[in-house]
N, C-alpha and C. Protein backbone atom coordinates (compact mmCIF):
# COMPACT_ATOMS: atom_id res chain seq x y z
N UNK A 1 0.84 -1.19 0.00
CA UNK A 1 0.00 0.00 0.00
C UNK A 1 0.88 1.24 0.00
N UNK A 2 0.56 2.35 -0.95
CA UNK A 2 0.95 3.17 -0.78
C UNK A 2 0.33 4.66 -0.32
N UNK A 3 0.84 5.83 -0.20
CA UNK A 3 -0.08 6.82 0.60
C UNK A 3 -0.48 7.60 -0.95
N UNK A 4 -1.52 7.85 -0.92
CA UNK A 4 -1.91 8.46 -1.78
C UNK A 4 -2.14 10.27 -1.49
N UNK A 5 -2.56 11.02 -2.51
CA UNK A 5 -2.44 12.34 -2.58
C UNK A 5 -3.49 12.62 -1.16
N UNK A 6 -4.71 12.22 -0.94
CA UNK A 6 -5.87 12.29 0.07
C UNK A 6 -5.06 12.48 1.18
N UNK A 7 -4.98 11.37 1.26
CA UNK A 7 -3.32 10.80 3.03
C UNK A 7 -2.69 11.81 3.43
N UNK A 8 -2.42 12.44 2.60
CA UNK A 8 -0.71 13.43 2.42
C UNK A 8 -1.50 14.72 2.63
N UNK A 9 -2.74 14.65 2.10
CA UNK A 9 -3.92 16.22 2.45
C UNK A 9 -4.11 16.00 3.80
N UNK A 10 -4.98 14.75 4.30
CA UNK A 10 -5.30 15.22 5.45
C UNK A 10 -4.11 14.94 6.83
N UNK A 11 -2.57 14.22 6.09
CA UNK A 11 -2.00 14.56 7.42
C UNK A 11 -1.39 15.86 7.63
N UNK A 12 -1.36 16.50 6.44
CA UNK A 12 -0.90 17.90 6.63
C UNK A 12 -1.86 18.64 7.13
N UNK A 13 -3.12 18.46 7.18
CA UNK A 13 -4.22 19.20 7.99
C UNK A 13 -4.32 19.24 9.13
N UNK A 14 -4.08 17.77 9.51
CA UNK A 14 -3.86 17.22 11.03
C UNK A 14 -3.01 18.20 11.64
N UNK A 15 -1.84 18.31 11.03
CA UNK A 15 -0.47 18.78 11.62
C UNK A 15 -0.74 20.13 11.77
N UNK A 16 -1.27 20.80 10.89
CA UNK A 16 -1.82 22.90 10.96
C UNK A 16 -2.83 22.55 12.34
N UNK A 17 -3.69 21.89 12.36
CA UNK A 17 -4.28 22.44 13.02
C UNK A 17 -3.58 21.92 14.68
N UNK A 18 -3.07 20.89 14.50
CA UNK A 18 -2.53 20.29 16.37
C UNK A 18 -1.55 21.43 16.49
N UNK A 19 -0.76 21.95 15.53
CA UNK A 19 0.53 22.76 15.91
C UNK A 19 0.49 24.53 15.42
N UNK A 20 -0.50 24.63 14.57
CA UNK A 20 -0.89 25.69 14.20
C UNK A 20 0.46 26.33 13.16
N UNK A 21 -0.12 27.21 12.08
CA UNK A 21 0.78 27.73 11.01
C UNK A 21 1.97 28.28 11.58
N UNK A 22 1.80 29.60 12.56
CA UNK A 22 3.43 29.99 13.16
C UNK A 22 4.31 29.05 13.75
N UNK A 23 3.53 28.13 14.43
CA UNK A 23 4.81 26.87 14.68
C UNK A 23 5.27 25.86 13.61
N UNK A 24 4.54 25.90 12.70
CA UNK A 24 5.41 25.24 11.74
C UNK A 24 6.33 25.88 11.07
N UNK A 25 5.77 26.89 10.48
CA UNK A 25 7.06 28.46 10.02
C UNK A 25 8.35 28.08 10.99
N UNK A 26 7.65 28.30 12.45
CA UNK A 26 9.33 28.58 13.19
C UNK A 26 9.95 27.16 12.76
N UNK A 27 9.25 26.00 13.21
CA UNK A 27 10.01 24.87 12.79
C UNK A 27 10.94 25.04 11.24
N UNK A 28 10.39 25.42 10.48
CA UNK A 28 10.82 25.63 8.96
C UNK A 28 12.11 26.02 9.10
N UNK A 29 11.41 27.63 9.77
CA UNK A 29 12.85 28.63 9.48
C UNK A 29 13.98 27.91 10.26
N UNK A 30 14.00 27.39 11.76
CA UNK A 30 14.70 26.72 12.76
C UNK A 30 15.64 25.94 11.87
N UNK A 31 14.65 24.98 10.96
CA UNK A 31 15.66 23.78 9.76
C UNK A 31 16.42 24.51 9.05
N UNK A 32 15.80 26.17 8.10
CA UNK A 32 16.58 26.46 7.33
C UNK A 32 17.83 26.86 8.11
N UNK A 33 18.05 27.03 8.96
CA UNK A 33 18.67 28.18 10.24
C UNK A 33 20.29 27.29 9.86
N UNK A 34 19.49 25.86 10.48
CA UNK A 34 20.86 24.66 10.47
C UNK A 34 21.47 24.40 9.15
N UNK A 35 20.32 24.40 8.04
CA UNK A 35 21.39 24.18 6.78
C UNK A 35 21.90 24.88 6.54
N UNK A 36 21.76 26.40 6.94
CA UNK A 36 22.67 27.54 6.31
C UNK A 36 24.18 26.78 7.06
N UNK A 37 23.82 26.93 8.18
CA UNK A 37 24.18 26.81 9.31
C UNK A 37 25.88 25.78 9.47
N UNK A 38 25.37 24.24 8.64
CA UNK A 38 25.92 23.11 8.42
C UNK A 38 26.77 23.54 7.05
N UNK A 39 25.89 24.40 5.92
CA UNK A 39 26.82 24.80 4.59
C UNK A 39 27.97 25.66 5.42
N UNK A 40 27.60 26.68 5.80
CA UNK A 40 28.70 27.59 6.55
C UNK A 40 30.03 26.50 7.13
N UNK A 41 29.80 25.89 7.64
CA UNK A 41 30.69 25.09 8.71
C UNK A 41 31.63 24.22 7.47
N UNK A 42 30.81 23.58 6.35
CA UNK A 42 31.40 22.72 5.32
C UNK A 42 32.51 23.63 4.67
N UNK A 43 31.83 25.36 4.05
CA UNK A 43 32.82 25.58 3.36
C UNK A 43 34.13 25.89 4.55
N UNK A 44 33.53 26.32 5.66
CA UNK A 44 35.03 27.00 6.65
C UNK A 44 36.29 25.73 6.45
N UNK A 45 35.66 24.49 6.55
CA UNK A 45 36.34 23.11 6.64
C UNK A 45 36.93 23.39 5.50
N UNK A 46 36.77 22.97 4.22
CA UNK A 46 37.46 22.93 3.04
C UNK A 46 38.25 24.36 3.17
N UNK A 47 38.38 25.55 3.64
CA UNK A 47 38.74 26.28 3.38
C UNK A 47 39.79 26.27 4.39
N UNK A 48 39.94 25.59 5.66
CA UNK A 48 40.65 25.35 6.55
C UNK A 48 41.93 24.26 5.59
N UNK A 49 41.13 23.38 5.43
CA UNK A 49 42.42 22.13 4.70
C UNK A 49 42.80 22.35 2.89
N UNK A 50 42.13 23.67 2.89
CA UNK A 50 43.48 24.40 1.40
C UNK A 50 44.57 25.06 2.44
N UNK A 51 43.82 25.81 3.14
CA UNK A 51 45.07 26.69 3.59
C UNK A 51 46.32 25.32 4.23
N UNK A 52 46.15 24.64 5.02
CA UNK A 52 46.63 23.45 5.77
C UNK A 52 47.60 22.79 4.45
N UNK A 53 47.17 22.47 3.17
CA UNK A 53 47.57 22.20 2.22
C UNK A 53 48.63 22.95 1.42
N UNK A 54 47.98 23.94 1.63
CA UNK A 54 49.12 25.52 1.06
C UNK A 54 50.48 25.36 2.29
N UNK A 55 50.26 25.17 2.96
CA UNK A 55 51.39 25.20 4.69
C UNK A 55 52.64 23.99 4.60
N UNK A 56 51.73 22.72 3.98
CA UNK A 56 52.28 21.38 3.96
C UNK A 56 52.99 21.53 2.97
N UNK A 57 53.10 22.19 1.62
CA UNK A 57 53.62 22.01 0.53
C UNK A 57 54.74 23.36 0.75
N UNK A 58 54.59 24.24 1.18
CA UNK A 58 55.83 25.01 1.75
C UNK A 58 56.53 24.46 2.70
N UNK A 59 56.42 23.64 3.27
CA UNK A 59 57.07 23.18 4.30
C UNK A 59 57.86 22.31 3.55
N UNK A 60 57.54 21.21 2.71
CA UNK A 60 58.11 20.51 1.72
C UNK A 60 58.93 21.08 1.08
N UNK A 61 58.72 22.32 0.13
CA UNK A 61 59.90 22.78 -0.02
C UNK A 61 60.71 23.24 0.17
N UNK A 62 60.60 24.01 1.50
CA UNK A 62 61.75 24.75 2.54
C UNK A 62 62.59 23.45 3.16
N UNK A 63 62.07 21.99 3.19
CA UNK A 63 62.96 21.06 3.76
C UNK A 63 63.78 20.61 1.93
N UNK A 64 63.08 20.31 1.00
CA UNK A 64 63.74 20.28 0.08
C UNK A 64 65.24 20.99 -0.16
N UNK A 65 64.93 22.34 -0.05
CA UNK A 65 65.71 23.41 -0.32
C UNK A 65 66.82 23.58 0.70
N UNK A 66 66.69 22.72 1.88
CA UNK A 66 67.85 22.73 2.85
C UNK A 66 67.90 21.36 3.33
N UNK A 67 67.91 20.57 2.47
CA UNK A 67 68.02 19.38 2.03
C UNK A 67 69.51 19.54 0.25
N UNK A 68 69.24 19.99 -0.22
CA UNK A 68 69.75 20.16 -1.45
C UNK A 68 71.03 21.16 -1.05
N UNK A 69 71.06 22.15 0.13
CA UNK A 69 72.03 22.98 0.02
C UNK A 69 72.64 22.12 1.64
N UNK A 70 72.91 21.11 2.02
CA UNK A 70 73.34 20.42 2.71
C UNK A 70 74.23 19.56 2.11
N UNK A 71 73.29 19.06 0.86
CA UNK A 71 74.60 17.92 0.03
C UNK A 71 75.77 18.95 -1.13
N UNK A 72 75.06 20.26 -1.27
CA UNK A 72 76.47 21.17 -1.87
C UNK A 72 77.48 21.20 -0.99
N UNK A 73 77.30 21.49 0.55
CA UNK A 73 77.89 22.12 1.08
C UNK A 73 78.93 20.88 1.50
N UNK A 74 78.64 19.57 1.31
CA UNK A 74 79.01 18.32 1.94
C UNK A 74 80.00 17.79 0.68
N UNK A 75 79.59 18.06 -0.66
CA UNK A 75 80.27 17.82 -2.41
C UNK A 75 81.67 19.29 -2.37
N UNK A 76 81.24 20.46 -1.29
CA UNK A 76 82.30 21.57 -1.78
C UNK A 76 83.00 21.24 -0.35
N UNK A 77 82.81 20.39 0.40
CA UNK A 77 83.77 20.03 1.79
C UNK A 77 84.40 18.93 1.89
C-alpha cells in the first residue's frame, strides 16, 4: 500500500491544526537556520584544509631546499 495524494492532504491538515501555522514556520525557518548553518561550517572546513595544504607544501619545499644545500655544502667540503 501506498499513501496516496488524500493521506498526504489530510495529514498535513492534522499537523496545521494540532501545531498551528506559526509553529510550523518557526520549525521551517529553525531547519533552514541549520542548513545555512551546516553549509557555513562545510565551506570554513574545506577552506581550513586548502590553507593546511598551502602550509604542507611550503614546508616541503623549505625542507627540500635545505636538504639540497646540505649535500652542496658536503660535495664543496
Amino acid at each position: 500500500m501506498s499513501i496516496g495524494p488524500w493521506q498526504i492532504i489530510i495529514i498535513v491538515l492534522l499537523l496545521v491544526i494540532l501545531f498551528g501555522r506559526g509553529k510550523i514556520s518557526e520549525l521551517m525557518g529553525d531547519v533552514a537556520k541549520g542548513i545555512k548553518s551546516f553549509k557555513k561550517g562545510i565551506a570554513e572546513d574545506v577552506d581550513d584544509a586548502k590553507d593546511s595544504a598551502a602550509e604542507t607544501a611550503k614546508t616541503i619545499e623549505h625542507d627540500a631546499e635545505e636538504a639540497i644545500e646540505k649535500v652542496k655544502d658536503k660535495a664543496k667540503g
